[in-house]
N, C-alpha and C. Protein backbone atom coordinates (compact mmCIF):
# COMPACT_ATOMS: atom_id res chain seq x y z
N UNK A 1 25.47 50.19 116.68
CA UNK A 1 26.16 49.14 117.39
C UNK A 1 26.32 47.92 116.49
N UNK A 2 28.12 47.44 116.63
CA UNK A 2 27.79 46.10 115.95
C UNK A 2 27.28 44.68 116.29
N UNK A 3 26.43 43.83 115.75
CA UNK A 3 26.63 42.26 116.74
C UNK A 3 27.52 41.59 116.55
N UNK A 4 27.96 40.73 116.90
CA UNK A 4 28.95 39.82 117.06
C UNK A 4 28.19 38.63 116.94
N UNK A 5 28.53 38.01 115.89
CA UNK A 5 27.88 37.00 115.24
C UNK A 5 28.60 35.74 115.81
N UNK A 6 28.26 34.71 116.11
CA UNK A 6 29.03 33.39 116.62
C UNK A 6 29.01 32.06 115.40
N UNK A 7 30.13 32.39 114.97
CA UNK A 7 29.90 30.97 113.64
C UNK A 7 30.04 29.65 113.94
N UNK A 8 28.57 29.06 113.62
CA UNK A 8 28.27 27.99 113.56
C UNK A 8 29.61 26.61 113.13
N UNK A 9 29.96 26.08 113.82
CA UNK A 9 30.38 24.90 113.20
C UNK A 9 29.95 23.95 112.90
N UNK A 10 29.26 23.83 111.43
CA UNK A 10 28.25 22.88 110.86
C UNK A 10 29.11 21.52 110.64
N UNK A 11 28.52 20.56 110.33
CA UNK A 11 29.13 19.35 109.49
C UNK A 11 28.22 19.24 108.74
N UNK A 12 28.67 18.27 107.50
CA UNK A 12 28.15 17.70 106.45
C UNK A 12 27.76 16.28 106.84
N UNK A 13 26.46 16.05 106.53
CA UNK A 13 26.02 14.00 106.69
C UNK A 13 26.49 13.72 104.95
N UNK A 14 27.46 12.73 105.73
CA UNK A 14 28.10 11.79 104.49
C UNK A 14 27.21 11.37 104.05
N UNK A 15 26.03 11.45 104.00
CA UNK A 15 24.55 10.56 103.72
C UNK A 15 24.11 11.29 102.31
N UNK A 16 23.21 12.14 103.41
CA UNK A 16 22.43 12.75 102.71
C UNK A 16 22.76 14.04 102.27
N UNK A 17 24.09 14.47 102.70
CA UNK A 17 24.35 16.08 101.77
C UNK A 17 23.64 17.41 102.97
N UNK A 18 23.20 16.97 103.88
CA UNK A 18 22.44 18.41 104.66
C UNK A 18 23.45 18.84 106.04
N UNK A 19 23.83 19.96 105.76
CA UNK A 19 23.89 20.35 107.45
C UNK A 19 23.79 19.72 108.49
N UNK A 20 24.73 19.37 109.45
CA UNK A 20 24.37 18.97 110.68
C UNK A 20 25.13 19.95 111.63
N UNK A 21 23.84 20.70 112.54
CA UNK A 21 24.07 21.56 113.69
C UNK A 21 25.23 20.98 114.44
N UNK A 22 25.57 21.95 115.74
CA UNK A 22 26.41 21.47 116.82
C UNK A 22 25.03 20.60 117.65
N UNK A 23 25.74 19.31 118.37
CA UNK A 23 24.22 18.90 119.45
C UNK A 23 23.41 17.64 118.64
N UNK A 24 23.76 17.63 117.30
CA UNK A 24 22.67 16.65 116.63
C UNK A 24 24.07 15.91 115.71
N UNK A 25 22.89 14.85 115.47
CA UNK A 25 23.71 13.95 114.54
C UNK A 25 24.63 13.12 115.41
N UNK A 26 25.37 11.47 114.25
CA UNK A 26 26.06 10.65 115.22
C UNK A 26 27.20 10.33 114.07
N UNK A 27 28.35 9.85 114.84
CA UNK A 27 29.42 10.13 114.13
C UNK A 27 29.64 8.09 114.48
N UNK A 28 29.56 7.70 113.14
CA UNK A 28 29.67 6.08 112.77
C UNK A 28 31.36 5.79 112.54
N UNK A 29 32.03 5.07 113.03
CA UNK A 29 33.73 4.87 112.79
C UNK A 29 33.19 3.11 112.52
N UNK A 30 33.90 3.00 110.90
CA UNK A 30 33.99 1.57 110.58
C UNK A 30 34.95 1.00 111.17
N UNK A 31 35.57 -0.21 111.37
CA UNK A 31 36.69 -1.14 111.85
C UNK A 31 37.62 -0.49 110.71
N UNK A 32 37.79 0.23 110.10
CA UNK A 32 39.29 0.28 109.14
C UNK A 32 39.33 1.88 109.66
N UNK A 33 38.71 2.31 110.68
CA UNK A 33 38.74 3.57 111.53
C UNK A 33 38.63 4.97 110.55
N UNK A 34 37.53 4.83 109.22
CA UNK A 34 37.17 5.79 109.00
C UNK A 34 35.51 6.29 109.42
N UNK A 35 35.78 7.48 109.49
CA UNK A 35 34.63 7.63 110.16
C UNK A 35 33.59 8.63 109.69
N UNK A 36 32.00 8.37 109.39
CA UNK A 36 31.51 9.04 108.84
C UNK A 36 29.93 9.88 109.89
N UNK A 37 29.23 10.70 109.42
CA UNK A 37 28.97 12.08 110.16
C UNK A 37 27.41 11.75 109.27
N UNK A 38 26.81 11.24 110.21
CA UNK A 38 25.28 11.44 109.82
C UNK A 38 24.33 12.14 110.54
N UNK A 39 23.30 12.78 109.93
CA UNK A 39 22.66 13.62 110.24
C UNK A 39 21.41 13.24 110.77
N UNK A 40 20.40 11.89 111.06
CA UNK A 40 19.97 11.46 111.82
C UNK A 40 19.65 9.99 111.84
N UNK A 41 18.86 9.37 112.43
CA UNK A 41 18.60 7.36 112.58
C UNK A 41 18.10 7.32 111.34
N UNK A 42 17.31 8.17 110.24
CA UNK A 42 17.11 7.86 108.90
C UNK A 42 18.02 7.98 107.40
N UNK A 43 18.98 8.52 108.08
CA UNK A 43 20.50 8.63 107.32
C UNK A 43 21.10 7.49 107.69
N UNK A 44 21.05 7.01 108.82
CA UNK A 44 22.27 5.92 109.62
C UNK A 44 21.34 4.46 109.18
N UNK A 45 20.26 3.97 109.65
CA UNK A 45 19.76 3.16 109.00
C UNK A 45 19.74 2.72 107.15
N UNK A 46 19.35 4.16 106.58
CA UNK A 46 19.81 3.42 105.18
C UNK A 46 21.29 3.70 104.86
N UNK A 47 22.13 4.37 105.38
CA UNK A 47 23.67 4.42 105.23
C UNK A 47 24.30 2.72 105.75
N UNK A 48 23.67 2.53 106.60
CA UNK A 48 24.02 0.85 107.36
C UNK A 48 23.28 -0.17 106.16
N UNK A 49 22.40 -0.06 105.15
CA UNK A 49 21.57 -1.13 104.47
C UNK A 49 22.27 -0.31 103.06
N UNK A 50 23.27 0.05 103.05
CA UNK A 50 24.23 0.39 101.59
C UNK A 50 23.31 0.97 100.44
N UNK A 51 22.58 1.74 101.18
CA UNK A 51 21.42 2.20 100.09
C UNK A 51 22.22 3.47 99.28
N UNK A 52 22.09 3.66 98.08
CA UNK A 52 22.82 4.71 97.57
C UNK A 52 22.13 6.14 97.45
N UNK A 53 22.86 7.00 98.15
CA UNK A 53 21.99 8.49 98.12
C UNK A 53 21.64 8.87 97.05
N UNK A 54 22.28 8.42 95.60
CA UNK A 54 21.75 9.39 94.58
C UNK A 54 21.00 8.60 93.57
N UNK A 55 19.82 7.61 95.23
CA UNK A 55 18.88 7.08 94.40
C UNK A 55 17.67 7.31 94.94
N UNK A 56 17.99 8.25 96.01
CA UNK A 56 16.73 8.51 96.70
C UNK A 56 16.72 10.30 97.08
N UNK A 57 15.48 10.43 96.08
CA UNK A 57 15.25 11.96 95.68
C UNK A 57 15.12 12.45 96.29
N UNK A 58 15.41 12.64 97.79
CA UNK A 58 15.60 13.77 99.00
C UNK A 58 16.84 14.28 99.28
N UNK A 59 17.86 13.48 98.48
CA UNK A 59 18.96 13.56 99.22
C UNK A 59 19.84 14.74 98.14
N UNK A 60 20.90 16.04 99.01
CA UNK A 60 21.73 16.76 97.90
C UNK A 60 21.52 16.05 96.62
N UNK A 61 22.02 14.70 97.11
CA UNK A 61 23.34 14.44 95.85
C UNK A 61 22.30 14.19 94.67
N UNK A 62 21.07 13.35 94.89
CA UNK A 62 20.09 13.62 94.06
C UNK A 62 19.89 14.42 93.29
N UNK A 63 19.82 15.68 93.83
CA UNK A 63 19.26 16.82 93.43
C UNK A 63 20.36 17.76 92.38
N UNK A 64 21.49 17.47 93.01
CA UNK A 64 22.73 17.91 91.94
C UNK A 64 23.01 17.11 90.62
N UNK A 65 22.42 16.00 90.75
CA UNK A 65 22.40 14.95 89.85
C UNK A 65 21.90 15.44 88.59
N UNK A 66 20.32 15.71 89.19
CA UNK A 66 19.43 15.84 88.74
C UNK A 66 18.77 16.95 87.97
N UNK A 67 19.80 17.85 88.72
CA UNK A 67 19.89 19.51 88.47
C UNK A 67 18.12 19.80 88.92
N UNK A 68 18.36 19.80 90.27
CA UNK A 68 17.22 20.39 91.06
C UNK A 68 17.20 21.68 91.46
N UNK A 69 16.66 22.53 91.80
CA UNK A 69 16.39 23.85 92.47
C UNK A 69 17.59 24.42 92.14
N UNK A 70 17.48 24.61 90.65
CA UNK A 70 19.20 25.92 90.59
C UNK A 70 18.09 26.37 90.15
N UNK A 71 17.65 27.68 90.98
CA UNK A 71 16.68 29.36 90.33
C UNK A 71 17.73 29.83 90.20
N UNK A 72 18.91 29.63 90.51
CA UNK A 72 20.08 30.59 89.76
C UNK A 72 19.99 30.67 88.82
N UNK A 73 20.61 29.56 88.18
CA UNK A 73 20.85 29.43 87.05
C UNK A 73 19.49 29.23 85.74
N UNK A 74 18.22 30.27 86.02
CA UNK A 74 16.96 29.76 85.36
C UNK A 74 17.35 30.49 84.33
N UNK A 75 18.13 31.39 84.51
CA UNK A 75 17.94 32.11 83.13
C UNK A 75 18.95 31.57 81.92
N UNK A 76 18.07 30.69 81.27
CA UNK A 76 18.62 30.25 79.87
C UNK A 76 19.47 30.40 79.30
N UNK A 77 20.95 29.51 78.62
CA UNK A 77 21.60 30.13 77.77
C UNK A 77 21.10 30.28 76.27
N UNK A 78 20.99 31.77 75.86
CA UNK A 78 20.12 31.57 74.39
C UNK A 78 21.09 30.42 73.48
N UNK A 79 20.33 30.31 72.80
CA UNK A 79 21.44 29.50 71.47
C UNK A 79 21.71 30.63 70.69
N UNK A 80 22.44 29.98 69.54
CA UNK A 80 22.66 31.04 68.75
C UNK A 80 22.22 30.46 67.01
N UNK A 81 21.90 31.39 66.91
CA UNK A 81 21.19 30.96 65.59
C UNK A 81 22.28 30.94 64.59
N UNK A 82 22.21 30.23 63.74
CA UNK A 82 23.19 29.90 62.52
C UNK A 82 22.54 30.83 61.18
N UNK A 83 23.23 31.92 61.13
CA UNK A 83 22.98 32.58 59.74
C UNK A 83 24.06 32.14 58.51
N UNK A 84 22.67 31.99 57.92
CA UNK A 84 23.30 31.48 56.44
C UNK A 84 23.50 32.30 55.50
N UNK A 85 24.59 32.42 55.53
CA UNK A 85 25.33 33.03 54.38
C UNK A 85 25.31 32.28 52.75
N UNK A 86 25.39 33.16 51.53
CA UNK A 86 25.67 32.61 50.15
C UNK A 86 27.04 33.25 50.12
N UNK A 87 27.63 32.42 49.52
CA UNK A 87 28.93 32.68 49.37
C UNK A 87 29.75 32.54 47.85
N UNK A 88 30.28 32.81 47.12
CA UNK A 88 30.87 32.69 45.87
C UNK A 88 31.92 31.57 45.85
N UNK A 89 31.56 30.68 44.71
CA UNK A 89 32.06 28.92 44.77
C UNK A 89 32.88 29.32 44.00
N UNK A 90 34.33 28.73 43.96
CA UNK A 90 35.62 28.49 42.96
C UNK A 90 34.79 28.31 41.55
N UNK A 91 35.52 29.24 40.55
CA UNK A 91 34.54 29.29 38.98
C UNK A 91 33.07 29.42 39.01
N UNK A 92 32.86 29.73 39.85
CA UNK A 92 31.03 30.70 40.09
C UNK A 92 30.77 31.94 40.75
N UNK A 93 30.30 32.82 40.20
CA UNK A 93 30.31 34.02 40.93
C UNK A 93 28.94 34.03 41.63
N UNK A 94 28.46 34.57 42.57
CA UNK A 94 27.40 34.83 43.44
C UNK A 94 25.64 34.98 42.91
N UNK A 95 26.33 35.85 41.96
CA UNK A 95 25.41 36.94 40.71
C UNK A 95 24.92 35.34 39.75
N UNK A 96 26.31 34.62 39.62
CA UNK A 96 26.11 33.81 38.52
C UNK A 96 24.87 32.36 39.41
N UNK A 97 25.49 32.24 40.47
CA UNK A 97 24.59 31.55 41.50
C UNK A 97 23.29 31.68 41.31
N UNK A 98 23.15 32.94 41.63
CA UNK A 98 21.43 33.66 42.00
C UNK A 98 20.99 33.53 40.75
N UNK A 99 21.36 33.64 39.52
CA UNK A 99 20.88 34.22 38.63
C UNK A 99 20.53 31.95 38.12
N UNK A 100 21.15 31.24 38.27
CA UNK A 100 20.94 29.87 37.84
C UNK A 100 19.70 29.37 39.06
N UNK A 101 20.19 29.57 40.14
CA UNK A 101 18.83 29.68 41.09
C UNK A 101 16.82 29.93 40.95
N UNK A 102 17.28 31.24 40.09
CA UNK A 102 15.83 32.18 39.74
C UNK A 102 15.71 31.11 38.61
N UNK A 103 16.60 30.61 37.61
CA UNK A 103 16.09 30.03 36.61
C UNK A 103 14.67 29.52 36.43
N UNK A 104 13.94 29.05 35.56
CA UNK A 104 12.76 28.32 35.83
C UNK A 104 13.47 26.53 35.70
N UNK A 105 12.48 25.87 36.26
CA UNK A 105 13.15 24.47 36.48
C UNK A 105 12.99 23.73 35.22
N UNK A 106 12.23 23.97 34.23
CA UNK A 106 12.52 23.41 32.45
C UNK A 106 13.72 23.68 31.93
N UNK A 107 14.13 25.30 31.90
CA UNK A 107 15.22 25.58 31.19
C UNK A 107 16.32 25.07 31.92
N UNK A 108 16.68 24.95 33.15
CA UNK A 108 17.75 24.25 33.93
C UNK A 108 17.84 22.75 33.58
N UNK A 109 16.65 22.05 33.57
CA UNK A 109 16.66 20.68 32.91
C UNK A 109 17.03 20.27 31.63
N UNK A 110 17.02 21.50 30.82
CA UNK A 110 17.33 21.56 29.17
C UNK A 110 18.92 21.90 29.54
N UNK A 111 18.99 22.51 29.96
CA UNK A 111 20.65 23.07 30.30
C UNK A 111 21.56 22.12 30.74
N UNK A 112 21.01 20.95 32.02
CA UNK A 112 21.93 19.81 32.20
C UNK A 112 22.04 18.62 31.27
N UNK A 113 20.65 18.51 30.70
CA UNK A 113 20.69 17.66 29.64
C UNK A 113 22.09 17.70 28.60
N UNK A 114 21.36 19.36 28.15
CA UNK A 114 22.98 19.38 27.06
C UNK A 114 23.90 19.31 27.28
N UNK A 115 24.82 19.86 28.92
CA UNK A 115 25.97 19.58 29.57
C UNK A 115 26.49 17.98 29.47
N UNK A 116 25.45 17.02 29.87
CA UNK A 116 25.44 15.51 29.59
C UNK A 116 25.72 15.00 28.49
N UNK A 117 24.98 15.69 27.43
CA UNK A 117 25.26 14.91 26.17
C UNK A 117 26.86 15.19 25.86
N UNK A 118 27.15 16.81 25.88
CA UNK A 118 28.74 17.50 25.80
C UNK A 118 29.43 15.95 26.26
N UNK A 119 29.34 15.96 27.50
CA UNK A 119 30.23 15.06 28.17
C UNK A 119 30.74 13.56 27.74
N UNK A 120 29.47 13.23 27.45
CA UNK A 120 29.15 12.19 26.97
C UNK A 120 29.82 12.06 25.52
N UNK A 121 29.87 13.17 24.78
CA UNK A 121 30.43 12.91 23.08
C UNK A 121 31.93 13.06 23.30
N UNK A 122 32.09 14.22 24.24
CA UNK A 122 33.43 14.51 24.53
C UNK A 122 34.34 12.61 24.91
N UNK A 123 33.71 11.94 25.89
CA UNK A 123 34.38 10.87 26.63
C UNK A 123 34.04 9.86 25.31
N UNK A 124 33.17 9.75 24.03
CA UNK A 124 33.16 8.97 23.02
C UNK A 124 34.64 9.19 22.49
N UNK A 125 34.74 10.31 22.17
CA UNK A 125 35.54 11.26 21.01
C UNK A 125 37.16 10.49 21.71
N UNK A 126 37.14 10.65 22.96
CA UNK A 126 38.17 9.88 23.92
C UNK A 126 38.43 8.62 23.29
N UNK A 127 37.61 8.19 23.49
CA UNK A 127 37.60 6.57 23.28
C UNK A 127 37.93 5.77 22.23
N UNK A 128 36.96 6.61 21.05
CA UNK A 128 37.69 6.33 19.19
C UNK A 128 39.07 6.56 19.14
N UNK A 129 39.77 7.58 19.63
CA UNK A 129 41.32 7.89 20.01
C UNK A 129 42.02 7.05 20.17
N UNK A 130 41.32 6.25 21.57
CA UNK A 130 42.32 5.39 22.28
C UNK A 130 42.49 4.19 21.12
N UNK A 131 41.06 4.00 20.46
CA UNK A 131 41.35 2.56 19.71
C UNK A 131 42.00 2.48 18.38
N UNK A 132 41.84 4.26 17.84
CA UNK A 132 42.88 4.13 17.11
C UNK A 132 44.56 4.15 16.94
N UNK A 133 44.58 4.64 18.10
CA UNK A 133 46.06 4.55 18.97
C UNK A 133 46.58 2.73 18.91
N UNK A 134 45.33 2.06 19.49
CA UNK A 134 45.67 0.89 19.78
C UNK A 134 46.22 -0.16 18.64
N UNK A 135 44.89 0.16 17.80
CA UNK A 135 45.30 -0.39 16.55
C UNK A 135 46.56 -0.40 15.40
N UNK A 136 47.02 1.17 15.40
CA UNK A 136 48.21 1.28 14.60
C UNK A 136 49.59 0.43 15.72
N UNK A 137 49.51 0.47 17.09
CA UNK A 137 50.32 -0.16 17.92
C UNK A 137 50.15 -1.75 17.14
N UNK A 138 49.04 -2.00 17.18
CA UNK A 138 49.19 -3.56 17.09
C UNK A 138 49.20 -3.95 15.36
N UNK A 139 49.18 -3.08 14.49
CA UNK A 139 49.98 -3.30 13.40
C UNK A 139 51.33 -3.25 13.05
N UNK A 140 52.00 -1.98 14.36
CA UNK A 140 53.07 -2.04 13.93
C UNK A 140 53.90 -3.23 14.26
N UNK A 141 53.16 -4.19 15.64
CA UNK A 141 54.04 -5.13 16.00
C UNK A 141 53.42 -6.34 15.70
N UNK A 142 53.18 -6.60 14.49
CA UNK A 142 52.70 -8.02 14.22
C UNK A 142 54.02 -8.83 14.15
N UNK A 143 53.22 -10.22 14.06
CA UNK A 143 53.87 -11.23 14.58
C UNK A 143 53.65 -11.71 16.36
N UNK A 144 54.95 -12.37 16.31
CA UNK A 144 54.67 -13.32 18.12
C UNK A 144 55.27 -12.36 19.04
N UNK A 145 54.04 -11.64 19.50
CA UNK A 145 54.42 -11.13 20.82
C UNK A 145 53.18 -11.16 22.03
N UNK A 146 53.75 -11.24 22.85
CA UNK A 146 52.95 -11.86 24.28
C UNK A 146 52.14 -10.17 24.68
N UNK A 147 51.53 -10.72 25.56
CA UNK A 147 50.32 -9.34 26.32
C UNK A 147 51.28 -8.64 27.05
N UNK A 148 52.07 -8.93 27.50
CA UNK A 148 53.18 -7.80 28.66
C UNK A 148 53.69 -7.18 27.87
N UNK A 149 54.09 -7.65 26.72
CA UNK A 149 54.73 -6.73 25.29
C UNK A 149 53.70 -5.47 24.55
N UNK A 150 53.10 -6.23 24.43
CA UNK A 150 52.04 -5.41 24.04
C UNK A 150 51.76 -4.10 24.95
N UNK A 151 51.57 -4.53 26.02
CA UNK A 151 51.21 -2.96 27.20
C UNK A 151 52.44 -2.34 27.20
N UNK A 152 53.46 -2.84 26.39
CA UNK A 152 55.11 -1.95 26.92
C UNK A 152 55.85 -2.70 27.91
N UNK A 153 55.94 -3.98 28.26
CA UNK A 153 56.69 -4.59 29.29
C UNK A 153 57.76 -4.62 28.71
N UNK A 154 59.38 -4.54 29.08
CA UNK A 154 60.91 -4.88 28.55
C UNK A 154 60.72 -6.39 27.52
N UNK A 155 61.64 -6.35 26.78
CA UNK A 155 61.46 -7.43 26.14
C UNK A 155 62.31 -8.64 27.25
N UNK A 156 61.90 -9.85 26.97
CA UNK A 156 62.34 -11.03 27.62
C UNK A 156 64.04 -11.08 27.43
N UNK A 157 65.11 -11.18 28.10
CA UNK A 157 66.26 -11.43 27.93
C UNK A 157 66.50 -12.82 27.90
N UNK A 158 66.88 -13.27 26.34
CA UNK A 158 67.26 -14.48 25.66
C UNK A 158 68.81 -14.90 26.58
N UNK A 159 68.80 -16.70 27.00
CA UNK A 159 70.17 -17.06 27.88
C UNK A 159 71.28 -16.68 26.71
N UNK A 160 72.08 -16.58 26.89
CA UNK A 160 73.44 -16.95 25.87
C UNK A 160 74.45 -17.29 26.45
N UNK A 161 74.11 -18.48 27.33
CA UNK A 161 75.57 -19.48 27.75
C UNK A 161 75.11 -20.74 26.91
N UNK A 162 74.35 -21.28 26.49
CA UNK A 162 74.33 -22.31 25.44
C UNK A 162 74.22 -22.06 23.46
């Protein structure tokens, strides 16, 4: 046999977030004729003293706030772990990686050293260049000429209406 179930027509207390049966609860209409559905004289008293529900830890809204009683949702989202990969760098191979890695930390220190000095003679070697560059420039233009001349600026255009 089946029953025949009779569905409840619940309301919600604008208050506090709970169920209100048929038979209980009081229904408050402000002067601008909206009207709100509380669930008993301890909803309606602090609903009348503008107390805010989701500051007093009995109430839903609290609790959703707050993320109260979800046993649903207990089961954890795992994280996910970040695997680290080695990867092969533009002009380094992997092999070449690992293998500067294992190094011992003296011979790597001897190894950047000399890279430094390279660099270092290389950006000298630069530099004697530039000044001998500079110098044959400023022999070839002796005599009166100004600094804008010198870097390559146009020469000055002399008037010729007088």
């Amino acid at each position: 046999m089946f029953r025949k179930f009779s569905l409840i027509r619940t309301e919600i207390c604008n208050f506090s977030g709970f169920k209100i049966y048929p038979g209980h609860g009081k229904t408050f209409v402000k002067s601008d004729s909206r009207s709100y559905r509380l669930l008993n004289g301890k909803c309606e008293s602090l609903f009348l003293q503008r107390k805010k529900p989701s500051k007093l830890s009995w109430t839903i809204v609290f609790r959703r706030l707050h993320k109260k009683g979800q046993a649903e949702e207990a089961a954890k989202k795992r994280t996910r772990r970040t695997v680290k990969a080695q990867r092969a760098v533009v002009g380094a191979t992997l092999d070449s990686i690992k293998a500067k890695k294992n190094q011992k930390p003296e011979i790597r220190a001897s190894l950047r050293q000399a890279a430094v000095a390279k660099s270092k003679d290389a950006k000298k070697a630069a530099q004697d260049k530039k000044k001998v560059e500079l110098s044959k420039v400023k022999a070839a233009q002796k005599g009166n000429v100004s600094k804008q001349q010198m870097k390559g600026a146009a020469p000055k255009v002399q008037a010729k209406s007088r």
